[in-house]
C-alpha atoms as a PDB file:
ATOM      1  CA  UNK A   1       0.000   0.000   0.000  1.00  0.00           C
ATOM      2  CA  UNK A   2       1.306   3.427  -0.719  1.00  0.00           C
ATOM      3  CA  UNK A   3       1.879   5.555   1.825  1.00  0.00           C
ATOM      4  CA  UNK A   4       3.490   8.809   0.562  1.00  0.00           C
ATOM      5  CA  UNK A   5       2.261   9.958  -2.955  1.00  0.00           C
ATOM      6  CA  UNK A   6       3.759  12.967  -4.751  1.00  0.00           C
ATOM      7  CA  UNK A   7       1.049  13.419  -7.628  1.00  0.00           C
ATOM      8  CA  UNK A   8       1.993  16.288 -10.139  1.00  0.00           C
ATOM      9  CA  UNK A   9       4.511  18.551  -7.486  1.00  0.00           C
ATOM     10  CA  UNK A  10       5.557  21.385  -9.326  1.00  0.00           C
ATOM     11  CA  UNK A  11       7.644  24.129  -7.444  1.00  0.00           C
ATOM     12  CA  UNK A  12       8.552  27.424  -8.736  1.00  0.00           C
ATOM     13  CA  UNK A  13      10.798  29.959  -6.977  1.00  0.00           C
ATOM     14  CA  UNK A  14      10.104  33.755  -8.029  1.00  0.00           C
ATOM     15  CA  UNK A  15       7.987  35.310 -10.896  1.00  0.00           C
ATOM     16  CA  UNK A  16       7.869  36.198 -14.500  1.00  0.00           C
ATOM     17  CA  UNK A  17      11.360  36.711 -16.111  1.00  0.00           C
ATOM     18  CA  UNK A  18      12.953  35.530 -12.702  1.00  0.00           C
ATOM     19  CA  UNK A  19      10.789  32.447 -12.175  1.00  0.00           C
ATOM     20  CA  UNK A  20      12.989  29.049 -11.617  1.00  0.00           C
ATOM     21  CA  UNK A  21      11.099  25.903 -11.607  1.00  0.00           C
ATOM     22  CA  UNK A  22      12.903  23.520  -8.905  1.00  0.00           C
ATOM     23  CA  UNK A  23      10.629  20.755  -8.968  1.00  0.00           C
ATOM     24  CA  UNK A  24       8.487  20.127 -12.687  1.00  0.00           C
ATOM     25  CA  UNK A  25       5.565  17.420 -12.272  1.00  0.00           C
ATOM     26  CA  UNK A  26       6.654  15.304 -10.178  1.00  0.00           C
ATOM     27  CA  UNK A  27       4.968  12.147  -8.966  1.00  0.00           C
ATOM     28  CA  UNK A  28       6.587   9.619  -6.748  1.00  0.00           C
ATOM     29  CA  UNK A  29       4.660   7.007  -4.353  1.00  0.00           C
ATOM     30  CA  UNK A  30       6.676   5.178  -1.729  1.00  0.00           C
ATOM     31  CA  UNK A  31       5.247   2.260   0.514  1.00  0.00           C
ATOM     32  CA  UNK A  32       4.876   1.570   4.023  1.00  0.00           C
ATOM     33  CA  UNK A  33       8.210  -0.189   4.668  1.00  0.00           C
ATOM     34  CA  UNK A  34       9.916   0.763   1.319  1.00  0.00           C
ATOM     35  CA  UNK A  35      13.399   2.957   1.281  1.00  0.00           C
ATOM     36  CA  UNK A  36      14.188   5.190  -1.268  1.00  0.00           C
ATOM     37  CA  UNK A  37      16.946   6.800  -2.454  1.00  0.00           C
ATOM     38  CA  UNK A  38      17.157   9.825  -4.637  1.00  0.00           C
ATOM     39  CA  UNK A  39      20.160  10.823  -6.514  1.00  0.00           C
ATOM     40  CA  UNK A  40      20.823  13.537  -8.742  1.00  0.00           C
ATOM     41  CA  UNK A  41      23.439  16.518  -9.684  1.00  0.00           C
ATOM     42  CA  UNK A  42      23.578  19.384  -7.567  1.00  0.00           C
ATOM     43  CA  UNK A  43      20.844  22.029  -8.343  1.00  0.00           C
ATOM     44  CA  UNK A  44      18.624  19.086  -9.568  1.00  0.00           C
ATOM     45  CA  UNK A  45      15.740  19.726  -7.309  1.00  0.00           C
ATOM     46  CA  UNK A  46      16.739  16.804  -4.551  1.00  0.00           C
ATOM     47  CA  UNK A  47      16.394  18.961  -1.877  1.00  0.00           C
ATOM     48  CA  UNK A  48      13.123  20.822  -2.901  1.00  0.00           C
ATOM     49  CA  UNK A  49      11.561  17.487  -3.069  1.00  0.00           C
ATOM     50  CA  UNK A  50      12.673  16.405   0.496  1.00  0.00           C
ATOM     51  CA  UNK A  51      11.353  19.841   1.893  1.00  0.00           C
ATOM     52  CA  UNK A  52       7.781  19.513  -0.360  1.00  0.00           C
ATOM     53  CA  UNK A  53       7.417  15.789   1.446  1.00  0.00           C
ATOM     54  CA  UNK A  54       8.922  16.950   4.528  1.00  0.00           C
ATOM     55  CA  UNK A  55       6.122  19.949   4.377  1.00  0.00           C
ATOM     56  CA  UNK A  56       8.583  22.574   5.167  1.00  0.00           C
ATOM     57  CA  UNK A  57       7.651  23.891   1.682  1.00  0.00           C
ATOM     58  CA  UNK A  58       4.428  23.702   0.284  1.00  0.00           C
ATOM     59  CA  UNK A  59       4.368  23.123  -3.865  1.00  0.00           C
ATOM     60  CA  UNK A  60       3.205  25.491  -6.170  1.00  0.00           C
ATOM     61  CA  UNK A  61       0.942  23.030  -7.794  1.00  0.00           C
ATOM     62  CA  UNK A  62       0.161  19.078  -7.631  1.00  0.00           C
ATOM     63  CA  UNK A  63      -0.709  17.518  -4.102  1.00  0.00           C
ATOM     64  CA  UNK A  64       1.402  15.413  -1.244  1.00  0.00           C
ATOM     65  CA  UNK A  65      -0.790  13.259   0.453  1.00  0.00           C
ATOM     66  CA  UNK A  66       0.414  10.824   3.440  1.00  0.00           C
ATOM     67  CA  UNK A  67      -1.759   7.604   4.335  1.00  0.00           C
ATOM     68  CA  UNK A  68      -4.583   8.956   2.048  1.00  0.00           C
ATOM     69  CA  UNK A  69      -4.713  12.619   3.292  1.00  0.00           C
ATOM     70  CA  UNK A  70      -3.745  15.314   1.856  1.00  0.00           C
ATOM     71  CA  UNK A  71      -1.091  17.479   2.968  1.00  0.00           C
ATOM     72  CA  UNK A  72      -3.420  20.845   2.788  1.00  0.00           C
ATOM     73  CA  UNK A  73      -2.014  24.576   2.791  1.00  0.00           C
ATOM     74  CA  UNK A  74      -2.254  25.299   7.086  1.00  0.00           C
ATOM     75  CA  UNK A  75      -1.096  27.360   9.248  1.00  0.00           C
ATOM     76  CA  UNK A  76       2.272  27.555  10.130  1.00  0.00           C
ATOM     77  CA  UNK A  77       2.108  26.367  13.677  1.00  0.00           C
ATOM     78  CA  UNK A  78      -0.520  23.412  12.090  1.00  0.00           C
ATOM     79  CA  UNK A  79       2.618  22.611   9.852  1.00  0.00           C
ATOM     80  CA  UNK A  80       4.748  22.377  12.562  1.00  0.00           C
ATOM     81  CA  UNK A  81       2.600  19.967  14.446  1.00  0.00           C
ATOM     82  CA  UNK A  82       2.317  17.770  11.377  1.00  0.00           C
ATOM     83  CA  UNK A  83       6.055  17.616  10.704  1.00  0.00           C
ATOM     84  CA  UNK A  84       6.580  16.595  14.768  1.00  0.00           C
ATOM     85  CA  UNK A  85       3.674  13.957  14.687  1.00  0.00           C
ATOM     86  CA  UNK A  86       4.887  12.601  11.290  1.00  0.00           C
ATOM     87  CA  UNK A  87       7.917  13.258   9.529  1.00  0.00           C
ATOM     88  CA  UNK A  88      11.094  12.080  10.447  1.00  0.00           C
ATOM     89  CA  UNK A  89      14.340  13.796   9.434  1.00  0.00           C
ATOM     90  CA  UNK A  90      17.722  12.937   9.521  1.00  0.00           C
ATOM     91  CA  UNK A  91      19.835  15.981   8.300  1.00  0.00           C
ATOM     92  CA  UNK A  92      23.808  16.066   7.003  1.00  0.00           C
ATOM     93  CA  UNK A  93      25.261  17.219   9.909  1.00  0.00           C
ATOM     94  CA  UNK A  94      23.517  15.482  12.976  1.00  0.00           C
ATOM     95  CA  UNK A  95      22.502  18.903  14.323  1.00  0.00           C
ATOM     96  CA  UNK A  96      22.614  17.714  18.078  1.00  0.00           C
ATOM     97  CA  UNK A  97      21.566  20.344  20.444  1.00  0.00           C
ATOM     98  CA  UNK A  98      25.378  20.527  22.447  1.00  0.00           C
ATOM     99  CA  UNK A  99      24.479  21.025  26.389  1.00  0.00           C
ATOM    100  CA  UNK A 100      22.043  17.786  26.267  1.00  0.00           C
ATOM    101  CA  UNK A 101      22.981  14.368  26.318  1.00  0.00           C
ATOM    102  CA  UNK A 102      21.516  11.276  23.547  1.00  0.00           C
ATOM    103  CA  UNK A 103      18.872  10.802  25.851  1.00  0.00           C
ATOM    104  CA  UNK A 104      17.704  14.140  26.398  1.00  0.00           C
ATOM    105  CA  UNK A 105      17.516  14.882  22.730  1.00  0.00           C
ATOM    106  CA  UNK A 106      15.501  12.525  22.586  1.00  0.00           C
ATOM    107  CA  UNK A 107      13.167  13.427  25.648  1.00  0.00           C
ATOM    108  CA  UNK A 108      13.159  17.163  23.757  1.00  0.00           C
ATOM    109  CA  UNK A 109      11.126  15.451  21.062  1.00  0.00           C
ATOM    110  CA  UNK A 110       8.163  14.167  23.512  1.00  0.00           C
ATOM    111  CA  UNK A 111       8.570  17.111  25.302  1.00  0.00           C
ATOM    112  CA  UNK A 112       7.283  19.168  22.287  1.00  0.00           C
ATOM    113  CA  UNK A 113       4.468  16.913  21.303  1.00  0.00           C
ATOM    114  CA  UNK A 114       3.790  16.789  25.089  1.00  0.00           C
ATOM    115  CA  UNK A 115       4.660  13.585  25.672  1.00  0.00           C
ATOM    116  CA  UNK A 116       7.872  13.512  28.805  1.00  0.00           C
ATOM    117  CA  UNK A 117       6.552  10.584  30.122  1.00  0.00           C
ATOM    118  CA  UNK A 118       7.643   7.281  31.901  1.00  0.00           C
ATOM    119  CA  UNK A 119       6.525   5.744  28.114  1.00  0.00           C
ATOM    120  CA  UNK A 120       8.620   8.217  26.408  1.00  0.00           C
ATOM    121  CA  UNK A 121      11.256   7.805  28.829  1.00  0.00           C
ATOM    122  CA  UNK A 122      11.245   3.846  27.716  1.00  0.00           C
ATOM    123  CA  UNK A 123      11.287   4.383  24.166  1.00  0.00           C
ATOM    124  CA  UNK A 124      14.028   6.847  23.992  1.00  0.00           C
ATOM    125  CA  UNK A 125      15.716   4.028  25.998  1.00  0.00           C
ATOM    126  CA  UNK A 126      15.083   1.391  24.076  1.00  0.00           C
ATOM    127  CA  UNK A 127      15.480   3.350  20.381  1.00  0.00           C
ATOM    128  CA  UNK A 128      18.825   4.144  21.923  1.00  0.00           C
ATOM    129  CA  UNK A 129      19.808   0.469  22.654  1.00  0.00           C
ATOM    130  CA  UNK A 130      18.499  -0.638  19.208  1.00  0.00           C
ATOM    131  CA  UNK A 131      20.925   1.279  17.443  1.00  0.00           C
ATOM    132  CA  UNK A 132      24.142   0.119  19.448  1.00  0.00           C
ATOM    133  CA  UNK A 133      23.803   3.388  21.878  1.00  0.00           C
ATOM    134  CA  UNK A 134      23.479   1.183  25.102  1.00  0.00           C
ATOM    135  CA  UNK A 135      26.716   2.816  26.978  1.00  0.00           C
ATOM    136  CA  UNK A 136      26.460   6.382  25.890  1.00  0.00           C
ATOM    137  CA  UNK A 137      22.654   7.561  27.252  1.00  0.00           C
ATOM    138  CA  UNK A 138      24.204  10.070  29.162  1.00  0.00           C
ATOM    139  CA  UNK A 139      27.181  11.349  26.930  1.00  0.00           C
ATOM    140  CA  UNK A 140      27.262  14.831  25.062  1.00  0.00           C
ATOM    141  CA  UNK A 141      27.487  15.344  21.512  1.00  0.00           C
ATOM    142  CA  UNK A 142      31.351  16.233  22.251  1.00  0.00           C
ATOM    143  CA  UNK A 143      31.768  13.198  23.532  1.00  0.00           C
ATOM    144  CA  UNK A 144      30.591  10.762  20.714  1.00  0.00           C
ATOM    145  CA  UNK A 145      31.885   9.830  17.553  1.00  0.00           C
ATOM    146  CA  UNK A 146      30.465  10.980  14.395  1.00  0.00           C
ATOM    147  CA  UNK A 147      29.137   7.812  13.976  1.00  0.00           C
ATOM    148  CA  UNK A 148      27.366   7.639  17.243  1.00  0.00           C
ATOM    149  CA  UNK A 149      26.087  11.368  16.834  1.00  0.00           C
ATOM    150  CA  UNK A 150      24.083  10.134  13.477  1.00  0.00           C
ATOM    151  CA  UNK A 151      22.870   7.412  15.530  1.00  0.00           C
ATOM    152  CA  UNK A 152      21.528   9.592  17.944  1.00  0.00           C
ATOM    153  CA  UNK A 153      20.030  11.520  14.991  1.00  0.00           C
ATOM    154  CA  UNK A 154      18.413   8.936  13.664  1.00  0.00           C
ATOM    155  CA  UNK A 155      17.002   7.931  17.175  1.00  0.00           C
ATOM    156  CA  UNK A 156      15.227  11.275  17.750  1.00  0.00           C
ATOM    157  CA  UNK A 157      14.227  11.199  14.185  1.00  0.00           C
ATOM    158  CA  UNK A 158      12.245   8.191  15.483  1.00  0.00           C
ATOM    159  CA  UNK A 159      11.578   9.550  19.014  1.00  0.00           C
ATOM    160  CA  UNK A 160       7.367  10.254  17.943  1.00  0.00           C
ATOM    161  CA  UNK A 161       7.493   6.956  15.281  1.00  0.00           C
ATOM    162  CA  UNK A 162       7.138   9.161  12.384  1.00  0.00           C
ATOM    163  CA  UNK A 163       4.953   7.791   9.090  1.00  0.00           C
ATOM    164  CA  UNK A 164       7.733   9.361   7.028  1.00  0.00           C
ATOM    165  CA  UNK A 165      11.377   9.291   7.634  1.00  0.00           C
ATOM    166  CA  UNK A 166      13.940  11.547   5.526  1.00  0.00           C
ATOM    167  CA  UNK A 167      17.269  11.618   5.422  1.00  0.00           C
ATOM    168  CA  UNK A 168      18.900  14.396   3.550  1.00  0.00           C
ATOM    169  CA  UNK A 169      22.542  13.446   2.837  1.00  0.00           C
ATOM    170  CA  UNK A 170      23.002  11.182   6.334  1.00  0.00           C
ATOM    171  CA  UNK A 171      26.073   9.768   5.001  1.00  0.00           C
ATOM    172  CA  UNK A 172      28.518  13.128   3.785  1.00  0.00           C
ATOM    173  CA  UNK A 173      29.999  13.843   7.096  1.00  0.00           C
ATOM    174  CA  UNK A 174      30.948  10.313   7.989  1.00  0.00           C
ATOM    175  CA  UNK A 175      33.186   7.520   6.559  1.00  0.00           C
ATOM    176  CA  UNK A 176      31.969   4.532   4.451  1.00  0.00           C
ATOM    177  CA  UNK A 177      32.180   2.458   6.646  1.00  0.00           C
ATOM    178  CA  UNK A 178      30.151   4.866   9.531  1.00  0.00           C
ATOM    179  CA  UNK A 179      28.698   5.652   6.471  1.00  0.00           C
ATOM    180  CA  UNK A 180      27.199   2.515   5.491  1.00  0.00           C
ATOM    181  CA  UNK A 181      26.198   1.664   9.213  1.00  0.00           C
ATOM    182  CA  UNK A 182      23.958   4.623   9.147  1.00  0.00           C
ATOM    183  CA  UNK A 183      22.384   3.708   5.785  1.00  0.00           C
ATOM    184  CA  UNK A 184      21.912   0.513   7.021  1.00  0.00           C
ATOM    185  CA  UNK A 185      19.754   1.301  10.502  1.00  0.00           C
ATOM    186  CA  UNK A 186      17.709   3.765   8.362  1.00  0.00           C
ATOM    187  CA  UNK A 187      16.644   1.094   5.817  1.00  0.00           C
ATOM    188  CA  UNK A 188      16.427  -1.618   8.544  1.00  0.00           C
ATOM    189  CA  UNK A 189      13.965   0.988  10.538  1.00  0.00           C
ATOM    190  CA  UNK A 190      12.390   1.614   7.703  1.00  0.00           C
ATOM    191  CA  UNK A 191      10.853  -1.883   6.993  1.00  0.00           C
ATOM    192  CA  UNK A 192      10.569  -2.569  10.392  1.00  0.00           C
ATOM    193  CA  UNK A 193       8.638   0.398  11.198  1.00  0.00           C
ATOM    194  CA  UNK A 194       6.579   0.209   7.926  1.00  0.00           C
ATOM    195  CA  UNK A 195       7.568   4.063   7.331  1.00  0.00           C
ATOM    196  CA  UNK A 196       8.138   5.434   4.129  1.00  0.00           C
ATOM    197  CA  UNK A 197      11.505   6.600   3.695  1.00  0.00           C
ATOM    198  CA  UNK A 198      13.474   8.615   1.764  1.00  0.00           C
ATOM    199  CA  UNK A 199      17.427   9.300   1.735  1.00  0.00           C
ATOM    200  CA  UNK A 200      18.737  12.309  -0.673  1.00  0.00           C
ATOM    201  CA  UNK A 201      22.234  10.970  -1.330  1.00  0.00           C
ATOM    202  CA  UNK A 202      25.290  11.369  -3.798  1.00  0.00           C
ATOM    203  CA  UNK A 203      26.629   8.001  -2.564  1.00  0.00           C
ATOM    204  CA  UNK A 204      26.058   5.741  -4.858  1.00  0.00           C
ATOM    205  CA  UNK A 205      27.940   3.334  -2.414  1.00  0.00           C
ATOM    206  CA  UNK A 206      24.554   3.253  -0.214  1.00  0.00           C
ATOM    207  CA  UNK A 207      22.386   2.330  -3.211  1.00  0.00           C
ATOM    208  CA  UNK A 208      22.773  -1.266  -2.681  1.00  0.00           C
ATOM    209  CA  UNK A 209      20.828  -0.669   0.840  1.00  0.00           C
ATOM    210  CA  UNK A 210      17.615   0.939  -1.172  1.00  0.00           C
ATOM    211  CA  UNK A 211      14.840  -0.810  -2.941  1.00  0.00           C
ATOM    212  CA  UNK A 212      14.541   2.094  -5.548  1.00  0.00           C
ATOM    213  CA  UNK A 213      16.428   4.290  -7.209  1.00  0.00           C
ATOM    214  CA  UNK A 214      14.938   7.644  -8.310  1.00  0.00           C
ATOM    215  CA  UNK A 215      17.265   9.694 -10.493  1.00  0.00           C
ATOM    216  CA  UNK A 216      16.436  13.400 -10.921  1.00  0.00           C
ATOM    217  CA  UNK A 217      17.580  16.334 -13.250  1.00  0.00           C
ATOM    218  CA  UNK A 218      16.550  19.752 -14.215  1.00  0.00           C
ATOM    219  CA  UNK A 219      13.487  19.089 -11.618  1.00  0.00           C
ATOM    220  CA  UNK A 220      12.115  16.013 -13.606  1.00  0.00           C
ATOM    221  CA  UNK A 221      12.124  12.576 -12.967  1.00  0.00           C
ATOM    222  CA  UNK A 222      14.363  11.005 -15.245  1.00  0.00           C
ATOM    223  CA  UNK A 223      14.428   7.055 -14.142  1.00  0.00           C
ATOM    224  CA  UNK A 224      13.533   4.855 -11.323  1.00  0.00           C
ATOM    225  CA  UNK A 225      15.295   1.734 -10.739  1.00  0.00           C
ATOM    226  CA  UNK A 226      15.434  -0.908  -8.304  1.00  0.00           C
ATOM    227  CA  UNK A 227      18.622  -0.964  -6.635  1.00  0.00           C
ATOM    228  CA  UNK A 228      21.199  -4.099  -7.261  1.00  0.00           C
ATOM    229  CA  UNK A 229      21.002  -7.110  -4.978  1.00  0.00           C
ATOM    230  CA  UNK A 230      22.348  -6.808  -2.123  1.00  0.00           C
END
């Protein structure tokens, strides 16, 4: 069953003689479960599309609808609500908040849906533990790898189980083979957690881990692929 369906997303940036168009019809369904990658030259429209899904931006024509709804024009504090209750993202640079520890950046996440309880307590526990954080609850960002800090990212990306999760480059500041770890918990919480996901990339390294391929240019589709077996 689809999930996530991008029918027709068309974005343009300014008007008349200085109009751009970022994204140009595009239409891309994902499935509960399925990973996704999208790959594409810079300026291609990779990261418009993340932000249209992610509803930070809202298209200038076509419609995003999640689990059958659409994804209508709201308020800004609606759209921020939305994006807490069901989008998941996972940016470049882990973007850990410094003077709190991998648990408490997780706890910030319930906190703003309103949810610091002993159940949110557990989960951020337990999310942490699932992705090989057992030992460093209480560390800082300073004190983790850059491996670990994605971890934690991708953790408190999952903090409020998210329908959507999107990653936006999650590999660029690590090695491969940190890299490839990180690749590999997304798609394995991915399927697990029947979310539709979707990782903006350059690596074609990761591809392997994805069970499409979507290659974009000039803000249009040009192919989708399955990725080779693994």
């Amino acid at each position: 069953m689809d999930k996530l369906v991008l029918d027709n997303v068309s974005k343009v940036y300014g008007m008349g003689e200085n109009a751009v168009t970022a994204l140009d019809t595009v239409s891309l369904n994902v499935r509960a479960g399925e990973f996704v990658a999208v790959v594409g030259p810079s300026g291609s429209g990779k990261t418009t599309l993340l932000a249209i899904t992610g509803a930070l931006l809202l298209p200038t024509s076509g419609a995003v609808t999640l689990n059958g709804q659409s994804i209508a024009r709201q308020s800004a504090s609606a759209l921020a609500k939305f994006r807490l209750e069901h989008i998941g993202f996972v940016l470049q640079s882990s973007n850990l908040v410094p003077y709190l520890t991998a648990r408490d950046q997780l706890l910030l996440v319930a906190e703003l849906a309103g949810k610091r309880d002993r159940a949110a307590q557990q989960r951020a526990d337990r999310l942490l533990d699932e992705l090989g954080l057992r030992r460093r609850h209480h560390h800082y960002p300073e004190a983790l790898s850059g491996g670990e800090r994605q971890r934690v990212a991708i953790a408190r990306a999952l903090m409020n189980d998210p329908d959507v999760l999107l990653a936006d480059e999650p590999t660029a500041n690590l090695d491969s083979v940190r890299g490839r770890e990180a690749v590999q918990l997304l798609a394995a919480q991915a399927k697990n957690g029947a979310k539709a996901a979707i990782m903006v990339t350059h690596d074609e390294r990761m591809l392997d881990l994805c069970d499409r391929v979507v290659r974009i240019a000039d803000g249009r589709i040009s192919a989708v692929t399955a990725a080779a077996p693994r």
